[in-house]
Protein backbone atom coordinates (compact mmCIF):
# COMPACT_ATOMS: atom_id res chain seq x y z
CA UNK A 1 0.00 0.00 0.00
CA UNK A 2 2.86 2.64 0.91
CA UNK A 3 4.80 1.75 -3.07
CA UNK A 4 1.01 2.45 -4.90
CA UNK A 5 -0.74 5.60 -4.89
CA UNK A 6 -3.76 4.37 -6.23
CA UNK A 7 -7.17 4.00 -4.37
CA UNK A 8 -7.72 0.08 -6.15
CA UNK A 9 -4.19 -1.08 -4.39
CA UNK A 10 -5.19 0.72 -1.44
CA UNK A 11 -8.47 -0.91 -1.34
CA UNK A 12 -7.56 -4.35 -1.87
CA UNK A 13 -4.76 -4.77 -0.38
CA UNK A 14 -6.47 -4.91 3.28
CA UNK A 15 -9.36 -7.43 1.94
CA UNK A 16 -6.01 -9.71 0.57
CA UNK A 17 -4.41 -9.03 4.10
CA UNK A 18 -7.62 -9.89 5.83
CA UNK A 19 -8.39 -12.82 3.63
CA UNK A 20 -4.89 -14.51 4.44
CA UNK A 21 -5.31 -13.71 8.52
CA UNK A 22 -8.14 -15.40 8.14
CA UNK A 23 -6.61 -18.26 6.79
CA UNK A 24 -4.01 -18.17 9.08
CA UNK A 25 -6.06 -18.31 12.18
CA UNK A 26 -7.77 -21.79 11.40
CA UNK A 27 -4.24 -23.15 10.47
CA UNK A 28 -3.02 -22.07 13.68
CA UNK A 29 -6.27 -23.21 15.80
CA UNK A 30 -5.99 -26.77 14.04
CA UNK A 31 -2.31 -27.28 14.51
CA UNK A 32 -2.31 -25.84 18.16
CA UNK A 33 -4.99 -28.43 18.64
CA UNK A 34 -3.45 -31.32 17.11
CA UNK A 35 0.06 -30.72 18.63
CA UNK A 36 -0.54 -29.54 21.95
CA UNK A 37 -1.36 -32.60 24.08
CA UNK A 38 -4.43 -32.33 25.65
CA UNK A 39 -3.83 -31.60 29.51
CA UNK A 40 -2.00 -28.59 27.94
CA UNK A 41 -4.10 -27.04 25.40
CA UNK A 42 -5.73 -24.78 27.31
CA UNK A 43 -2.38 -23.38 28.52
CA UNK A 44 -0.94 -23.72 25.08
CA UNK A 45 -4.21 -21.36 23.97
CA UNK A 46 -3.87 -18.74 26.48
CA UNK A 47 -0.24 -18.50 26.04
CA UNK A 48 -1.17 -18.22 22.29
CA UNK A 49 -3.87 -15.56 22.80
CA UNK A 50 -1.30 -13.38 25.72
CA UNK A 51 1.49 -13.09 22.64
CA UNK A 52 -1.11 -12.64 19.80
CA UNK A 53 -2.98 -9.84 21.88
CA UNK A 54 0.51 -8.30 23.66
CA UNK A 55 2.09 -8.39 19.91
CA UNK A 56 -0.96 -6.21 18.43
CA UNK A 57 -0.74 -3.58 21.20
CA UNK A 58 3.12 -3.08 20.45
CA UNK A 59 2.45 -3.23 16.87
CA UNK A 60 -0.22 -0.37 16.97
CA UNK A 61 2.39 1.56 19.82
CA UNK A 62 5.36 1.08 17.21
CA UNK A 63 3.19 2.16 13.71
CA UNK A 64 2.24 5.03 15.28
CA UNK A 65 5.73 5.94 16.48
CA UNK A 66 6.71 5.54 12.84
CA UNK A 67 4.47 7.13 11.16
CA UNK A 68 4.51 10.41 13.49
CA UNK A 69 8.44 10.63 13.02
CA UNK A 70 8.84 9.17 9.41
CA UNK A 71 5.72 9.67 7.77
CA UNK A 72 2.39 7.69 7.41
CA UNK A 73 3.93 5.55 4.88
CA UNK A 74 6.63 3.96 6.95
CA UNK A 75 4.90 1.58 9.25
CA UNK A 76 3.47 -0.15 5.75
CA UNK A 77 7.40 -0.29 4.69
CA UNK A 78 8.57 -1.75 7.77
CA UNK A 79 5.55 -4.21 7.70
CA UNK A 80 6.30 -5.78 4.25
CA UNK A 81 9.91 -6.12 5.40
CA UNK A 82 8.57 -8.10 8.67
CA UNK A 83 6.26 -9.49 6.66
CA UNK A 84 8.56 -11.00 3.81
CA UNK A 85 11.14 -12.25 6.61
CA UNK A 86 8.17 -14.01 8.11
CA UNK A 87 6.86 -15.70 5.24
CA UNK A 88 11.14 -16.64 4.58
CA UNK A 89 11.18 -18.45 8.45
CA UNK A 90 7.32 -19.95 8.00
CA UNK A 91 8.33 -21.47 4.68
CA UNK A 92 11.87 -22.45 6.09
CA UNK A 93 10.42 -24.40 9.31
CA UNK A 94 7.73 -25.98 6.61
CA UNK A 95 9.73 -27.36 4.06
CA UNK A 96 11.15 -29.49 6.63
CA UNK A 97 9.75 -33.34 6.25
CA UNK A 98 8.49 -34.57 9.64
CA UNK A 99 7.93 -38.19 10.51
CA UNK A 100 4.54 -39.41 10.11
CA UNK A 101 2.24 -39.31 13.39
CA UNK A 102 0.99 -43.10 14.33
């Protein structure tokens, strides 16, 4: 959104970004779930929720920081950095072959 200065890019790039958090959060719920054993799922989940919730409120603390000293196109930067290093480490830790569960 901060490289385009058109209103289409600007107006679908949240609905793609929503779409894939979406996505994301029933792949997360299911392998949580299927992972976790059970006498610690619950603790697994909150611990989940404390990071996912904590991580949001720094996120929205640090964007604004950025965009009040940089300019309100530099949180978006710095997010498709984060963003692209993310998607490097998820698709690292993926590619990995696991041994089949019994």
């Amino acid at each position: 959104m901060a490289a385009s200065g058109t209103t289409a890019v600007t107006a679908v790039m949240p609905a793609l970004s929503s779409g894939g958090f979406a996505l994301w959060n029933v792949v997360a719920l299911s392998t949580r779930q299927r992972e976790a054993p059970r006498e610690l799922l619950g603790r697994v989940t909150g611990a989940h929720r404390v990071v996912l919730l904590g991580s949001g409120t720094v996120g929205a603390l640090t964007g604004g920081l950025l965009a009040d000293s940089f300019g309100l196109t530099a949180p978006f930067h710095l997010t498709g950095v984060l963003v692209a290093v993310a998607a490097t480490g998820v698709a690292a830790v993926f590619h990995r072959t696991r041994p089949p569960r019994p």
